[in-house]
Protein backbone atom coordinates (compact mmCIF):
# COMPACT_ATOMS: atom_id res chain seq x y z
CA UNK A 1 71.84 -6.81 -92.31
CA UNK A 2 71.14 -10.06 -91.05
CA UNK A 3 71.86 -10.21 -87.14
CA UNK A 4 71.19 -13.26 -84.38
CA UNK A 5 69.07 -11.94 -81.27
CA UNK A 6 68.91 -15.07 -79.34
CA UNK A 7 69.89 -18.84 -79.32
CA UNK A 8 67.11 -21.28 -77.74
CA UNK A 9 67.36 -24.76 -75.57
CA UNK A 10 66.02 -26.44 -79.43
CA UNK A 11 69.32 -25.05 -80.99
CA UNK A 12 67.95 -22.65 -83.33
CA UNK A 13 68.85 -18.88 -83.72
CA UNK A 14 66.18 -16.11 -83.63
CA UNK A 15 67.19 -14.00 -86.56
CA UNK A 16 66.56 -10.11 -87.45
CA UNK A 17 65.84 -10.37 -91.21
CA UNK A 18 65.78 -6.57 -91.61
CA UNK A 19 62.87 -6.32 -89.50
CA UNK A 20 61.61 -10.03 -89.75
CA UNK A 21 61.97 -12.49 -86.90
CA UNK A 22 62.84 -15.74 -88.02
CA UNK A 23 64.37 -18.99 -86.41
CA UNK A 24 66.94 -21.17 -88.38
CA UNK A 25 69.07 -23.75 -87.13
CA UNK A 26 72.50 -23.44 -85.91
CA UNK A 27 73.74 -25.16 -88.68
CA UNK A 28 72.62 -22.38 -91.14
CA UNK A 29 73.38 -19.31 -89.11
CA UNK A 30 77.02 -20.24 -88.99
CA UNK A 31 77.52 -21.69 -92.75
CA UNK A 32 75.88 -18.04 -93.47
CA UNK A 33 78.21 -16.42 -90.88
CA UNK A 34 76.18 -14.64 -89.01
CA UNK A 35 76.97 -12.67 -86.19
CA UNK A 36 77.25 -12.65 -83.10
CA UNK A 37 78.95 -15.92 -82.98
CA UNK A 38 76.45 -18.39 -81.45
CA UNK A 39 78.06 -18.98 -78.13
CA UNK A 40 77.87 -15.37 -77.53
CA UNK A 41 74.32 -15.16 -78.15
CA UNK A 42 72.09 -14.49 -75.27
CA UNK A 43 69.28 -17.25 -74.35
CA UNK A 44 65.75 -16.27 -75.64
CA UNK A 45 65.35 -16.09 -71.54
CA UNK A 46 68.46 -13.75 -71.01
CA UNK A 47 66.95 -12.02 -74.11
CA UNK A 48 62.87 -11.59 -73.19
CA UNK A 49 64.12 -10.67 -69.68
CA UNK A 50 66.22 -7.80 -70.81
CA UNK A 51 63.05 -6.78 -73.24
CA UNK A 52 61.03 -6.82 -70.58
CA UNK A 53 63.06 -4.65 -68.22
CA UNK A 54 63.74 -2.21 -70.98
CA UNK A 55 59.68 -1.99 -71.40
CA UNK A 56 59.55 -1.45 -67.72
CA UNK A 57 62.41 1.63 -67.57
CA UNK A 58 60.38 3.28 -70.77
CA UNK A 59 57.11 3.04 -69.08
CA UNK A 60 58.28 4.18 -66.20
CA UNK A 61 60.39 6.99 -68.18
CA UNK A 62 57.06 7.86 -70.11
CA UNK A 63 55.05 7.95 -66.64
CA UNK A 64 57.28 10.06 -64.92
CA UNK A 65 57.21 12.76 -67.92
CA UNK A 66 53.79 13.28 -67.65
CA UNK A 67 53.79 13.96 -64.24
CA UNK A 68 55.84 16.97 -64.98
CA UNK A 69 53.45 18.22 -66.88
């Protein structure tokens, strides 16, 4: 299934072609019907930030397992 992950300042959508990132314009990701809708979409900042944080909690998840050990 096709889903948006982010919307950038240019207009386009970064899609998730069943694994495959892929930018297409606006334009297209609504004729196909895509969802989320686009206004709900997060920024590609909104988006990389919460990436990054979620790398951050899983390192930090990962480092504090191996201290138990």
């Amino acid at each position: 299934m096709t889903v948006g992950l982010y919307r950038t300042i240019e207009g386009l959508v970064q899609v998730d072609y069943d694994g495959n990132d892929i930018p297409i314009p606006r334009a297209k990701y609504e004729e196909n019907g895509y969802r989320p809708d686009f206004d709900a979409l997060l920024t590609e900042a909104e988006y990389r930030s919460l990436i990054e944080e979620s790398r951050k909690r899983e390192a930090e998840q990962a480092e504090g397992s191996s201290d138990k050990k």
